[in-house]
C-alpha atoms as a PDB file:
ATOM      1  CA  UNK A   1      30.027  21.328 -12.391  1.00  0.00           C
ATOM      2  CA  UNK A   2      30.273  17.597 -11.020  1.00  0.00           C
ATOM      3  CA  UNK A   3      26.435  15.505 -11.506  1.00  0.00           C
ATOM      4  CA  UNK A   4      25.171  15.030  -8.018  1.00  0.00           C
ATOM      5  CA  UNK A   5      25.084  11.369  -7.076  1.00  0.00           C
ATOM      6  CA  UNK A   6      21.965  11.686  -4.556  1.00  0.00           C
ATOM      7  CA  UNK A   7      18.191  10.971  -5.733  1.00  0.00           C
ATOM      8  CA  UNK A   8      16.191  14.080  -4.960  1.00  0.00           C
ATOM      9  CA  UNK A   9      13.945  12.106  -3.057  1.00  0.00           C
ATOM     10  CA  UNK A  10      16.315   9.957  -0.862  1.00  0.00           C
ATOM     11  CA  UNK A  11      14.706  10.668   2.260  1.00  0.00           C
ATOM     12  CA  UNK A  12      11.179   9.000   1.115  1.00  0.00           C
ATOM     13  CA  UNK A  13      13.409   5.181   0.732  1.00  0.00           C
ATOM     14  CA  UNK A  14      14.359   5.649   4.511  1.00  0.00           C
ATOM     15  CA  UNK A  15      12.413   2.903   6.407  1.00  0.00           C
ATOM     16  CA  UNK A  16      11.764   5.066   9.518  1.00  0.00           C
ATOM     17  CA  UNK A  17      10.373   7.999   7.394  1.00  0.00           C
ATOM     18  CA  UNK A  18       7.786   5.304   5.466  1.00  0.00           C
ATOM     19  CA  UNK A  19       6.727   4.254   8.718  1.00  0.00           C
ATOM     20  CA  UNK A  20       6.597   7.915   9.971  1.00  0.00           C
ATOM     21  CA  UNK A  21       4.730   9.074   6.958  1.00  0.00           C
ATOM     22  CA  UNK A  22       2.683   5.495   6.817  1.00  0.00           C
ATOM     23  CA  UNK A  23       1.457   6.381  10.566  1.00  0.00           C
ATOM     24  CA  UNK A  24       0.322  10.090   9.652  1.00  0.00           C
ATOM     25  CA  UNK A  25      -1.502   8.962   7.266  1.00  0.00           C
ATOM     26  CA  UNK A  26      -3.547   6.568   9.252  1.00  0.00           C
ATOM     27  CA  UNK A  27      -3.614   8.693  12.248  1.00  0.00           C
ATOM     28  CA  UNK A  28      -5.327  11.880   9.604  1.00  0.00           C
ATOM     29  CA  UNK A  29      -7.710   8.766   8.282  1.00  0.00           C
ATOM     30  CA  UNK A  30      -8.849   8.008  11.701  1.00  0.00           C
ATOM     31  CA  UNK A  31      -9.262  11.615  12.521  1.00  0.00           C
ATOM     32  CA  UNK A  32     -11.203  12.403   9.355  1.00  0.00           C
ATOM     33  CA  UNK A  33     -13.798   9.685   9.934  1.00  0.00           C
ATOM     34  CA  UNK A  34     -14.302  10.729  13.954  1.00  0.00           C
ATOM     35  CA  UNK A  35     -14.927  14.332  13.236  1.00  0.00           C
ATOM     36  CA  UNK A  36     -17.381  12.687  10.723  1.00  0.00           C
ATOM     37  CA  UNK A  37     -19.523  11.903  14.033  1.00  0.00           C
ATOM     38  CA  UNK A  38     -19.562  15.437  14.553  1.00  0.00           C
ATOM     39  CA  UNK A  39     -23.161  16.872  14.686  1.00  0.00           C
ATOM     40  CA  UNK A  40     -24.315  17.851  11.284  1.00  0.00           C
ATOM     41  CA  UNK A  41     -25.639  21.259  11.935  1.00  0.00           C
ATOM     42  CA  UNK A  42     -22.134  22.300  13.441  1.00  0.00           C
ATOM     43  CA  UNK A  43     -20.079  20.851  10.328  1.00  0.00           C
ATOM     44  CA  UNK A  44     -22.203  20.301   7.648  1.00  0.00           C
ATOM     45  CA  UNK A  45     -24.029  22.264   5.474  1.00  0.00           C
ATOM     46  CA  UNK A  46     -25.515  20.066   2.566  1.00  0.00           C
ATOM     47  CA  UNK A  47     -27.305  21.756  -0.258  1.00  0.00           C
ATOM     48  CA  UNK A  48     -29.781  19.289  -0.490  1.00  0.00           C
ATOM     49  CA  UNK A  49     -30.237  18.754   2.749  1.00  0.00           C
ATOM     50  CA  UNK A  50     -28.486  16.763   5.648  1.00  0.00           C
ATOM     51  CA  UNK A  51     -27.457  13.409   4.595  1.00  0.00           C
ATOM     52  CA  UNK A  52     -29.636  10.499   5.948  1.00  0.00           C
ATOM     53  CA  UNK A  53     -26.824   9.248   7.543  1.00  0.00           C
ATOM     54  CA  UNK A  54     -23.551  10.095   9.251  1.00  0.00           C
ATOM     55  CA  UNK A  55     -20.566   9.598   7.654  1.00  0.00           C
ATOM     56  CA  UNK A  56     -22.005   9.674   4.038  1.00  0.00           C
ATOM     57  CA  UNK A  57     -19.494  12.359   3.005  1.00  0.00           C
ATOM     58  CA  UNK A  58     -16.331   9.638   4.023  1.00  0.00           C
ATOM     59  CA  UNK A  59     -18.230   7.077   1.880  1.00  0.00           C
ATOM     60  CA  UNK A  60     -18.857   9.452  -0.868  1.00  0.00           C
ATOM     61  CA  UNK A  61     -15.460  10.526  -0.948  1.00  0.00           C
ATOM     62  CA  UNK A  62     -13.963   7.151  -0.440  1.00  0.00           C
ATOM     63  CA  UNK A  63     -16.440   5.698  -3.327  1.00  0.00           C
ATOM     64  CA  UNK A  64     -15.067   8.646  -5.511  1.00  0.00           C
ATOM     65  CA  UNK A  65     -11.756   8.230  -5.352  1.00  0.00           C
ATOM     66  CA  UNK A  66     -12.052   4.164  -6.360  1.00  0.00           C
ATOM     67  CA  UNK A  67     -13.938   5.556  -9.188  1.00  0.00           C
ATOM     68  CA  UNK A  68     -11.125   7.855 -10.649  1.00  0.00           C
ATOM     69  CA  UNK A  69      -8.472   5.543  -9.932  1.00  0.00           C
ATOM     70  CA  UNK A  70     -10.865   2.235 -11.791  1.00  0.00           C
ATOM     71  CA  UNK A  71     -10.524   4.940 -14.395  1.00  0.00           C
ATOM     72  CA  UNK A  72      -7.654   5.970 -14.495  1.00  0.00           C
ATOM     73  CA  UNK A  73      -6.178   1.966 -14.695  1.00  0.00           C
ATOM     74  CA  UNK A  74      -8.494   1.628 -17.686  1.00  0.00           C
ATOM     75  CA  UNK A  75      -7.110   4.885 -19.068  1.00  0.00           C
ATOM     76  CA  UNK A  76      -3.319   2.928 -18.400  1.00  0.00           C
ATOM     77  CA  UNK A  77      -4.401  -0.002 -20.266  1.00  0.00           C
ATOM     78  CA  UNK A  78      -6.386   1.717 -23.365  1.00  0.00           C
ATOM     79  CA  UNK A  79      -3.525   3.812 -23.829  1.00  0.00           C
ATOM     80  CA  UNK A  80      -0.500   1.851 -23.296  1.00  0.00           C
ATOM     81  CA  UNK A  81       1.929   1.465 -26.287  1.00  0.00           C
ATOM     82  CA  UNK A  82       4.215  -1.321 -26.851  1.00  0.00           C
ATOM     83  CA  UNK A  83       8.287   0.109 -26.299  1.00  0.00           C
ATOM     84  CA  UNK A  84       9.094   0.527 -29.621  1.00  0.00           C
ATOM     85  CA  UNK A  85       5.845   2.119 -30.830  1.00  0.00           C
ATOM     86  CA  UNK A  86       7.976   4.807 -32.437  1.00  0.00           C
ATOM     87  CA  UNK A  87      10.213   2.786 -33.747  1.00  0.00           C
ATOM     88  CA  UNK A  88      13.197   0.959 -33.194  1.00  0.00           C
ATOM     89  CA  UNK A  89      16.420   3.387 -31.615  1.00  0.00           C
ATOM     90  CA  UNK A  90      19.665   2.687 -34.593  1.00  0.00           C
ATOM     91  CA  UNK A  91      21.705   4.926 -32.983  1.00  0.00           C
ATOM     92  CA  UNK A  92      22.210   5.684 -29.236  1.00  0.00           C
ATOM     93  CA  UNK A  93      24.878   7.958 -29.180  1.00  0.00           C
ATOM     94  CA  UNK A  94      24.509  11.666 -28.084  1.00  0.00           C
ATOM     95  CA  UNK A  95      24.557  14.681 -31.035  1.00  0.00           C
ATOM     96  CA  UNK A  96      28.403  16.514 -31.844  1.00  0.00           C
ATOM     97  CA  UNK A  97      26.743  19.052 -29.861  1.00  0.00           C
ATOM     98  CA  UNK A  98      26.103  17.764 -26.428  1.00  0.00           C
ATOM     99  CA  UNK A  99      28.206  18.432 -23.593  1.00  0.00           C
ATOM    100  CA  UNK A 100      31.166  16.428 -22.956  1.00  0.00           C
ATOM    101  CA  UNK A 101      30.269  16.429 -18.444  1.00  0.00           C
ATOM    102  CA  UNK A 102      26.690  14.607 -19.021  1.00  0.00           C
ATOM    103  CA  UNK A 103      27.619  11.748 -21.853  1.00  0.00           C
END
């Protein structure tokens, strides 16, 4: 069986599908913070009451998602090894036993 030549994801490095994809995205963004203008009562049901003010729940969300991803960058930087933290590679080659089609 002949290796396939084509990235799985080839269709995501089209230019017209970024844009495509890049518009949707905004277009659900600008949608999520309208229906935040919806009355309360007919959308949202707090359990400690309604919030104070309207779109609360888009800052909220939009405040917790900065948080994970501050965290997860500090995560990226506490953790990150230097290349050859496991040592330096001698020997490159494949195993005897490795398939002949994938060397």
């Amino acid at each position: 069986m002949e290796p396939s030549t084509t990235k799985e994801f080839d269709w995501f490095d089209k230019p017209k599908v970024r844009k495509g994809l890049f518009r949707t995205f905004i277009g659900l963004c600008i949608l999520s913070i309208i229906l935040q203008f919806t009355p309360p009562d007919a959308h949202h049901h707090g359990h400690f009451g309604e919030p104070w003010w309207v779109p609360a729940y888009a800052i909220l969300g939009f405040a917790a998602c900065a948080v994970i991803f501050l965290v997860a960058k500090t995560l990226g930087f506490v953790l990150k090894r230097k290349e050859d933290y496991w040592g330096v590679v001698e020997d490159e080659t494949l195993p005897e036993d490795i398939d002949e089609s994938i060397r």
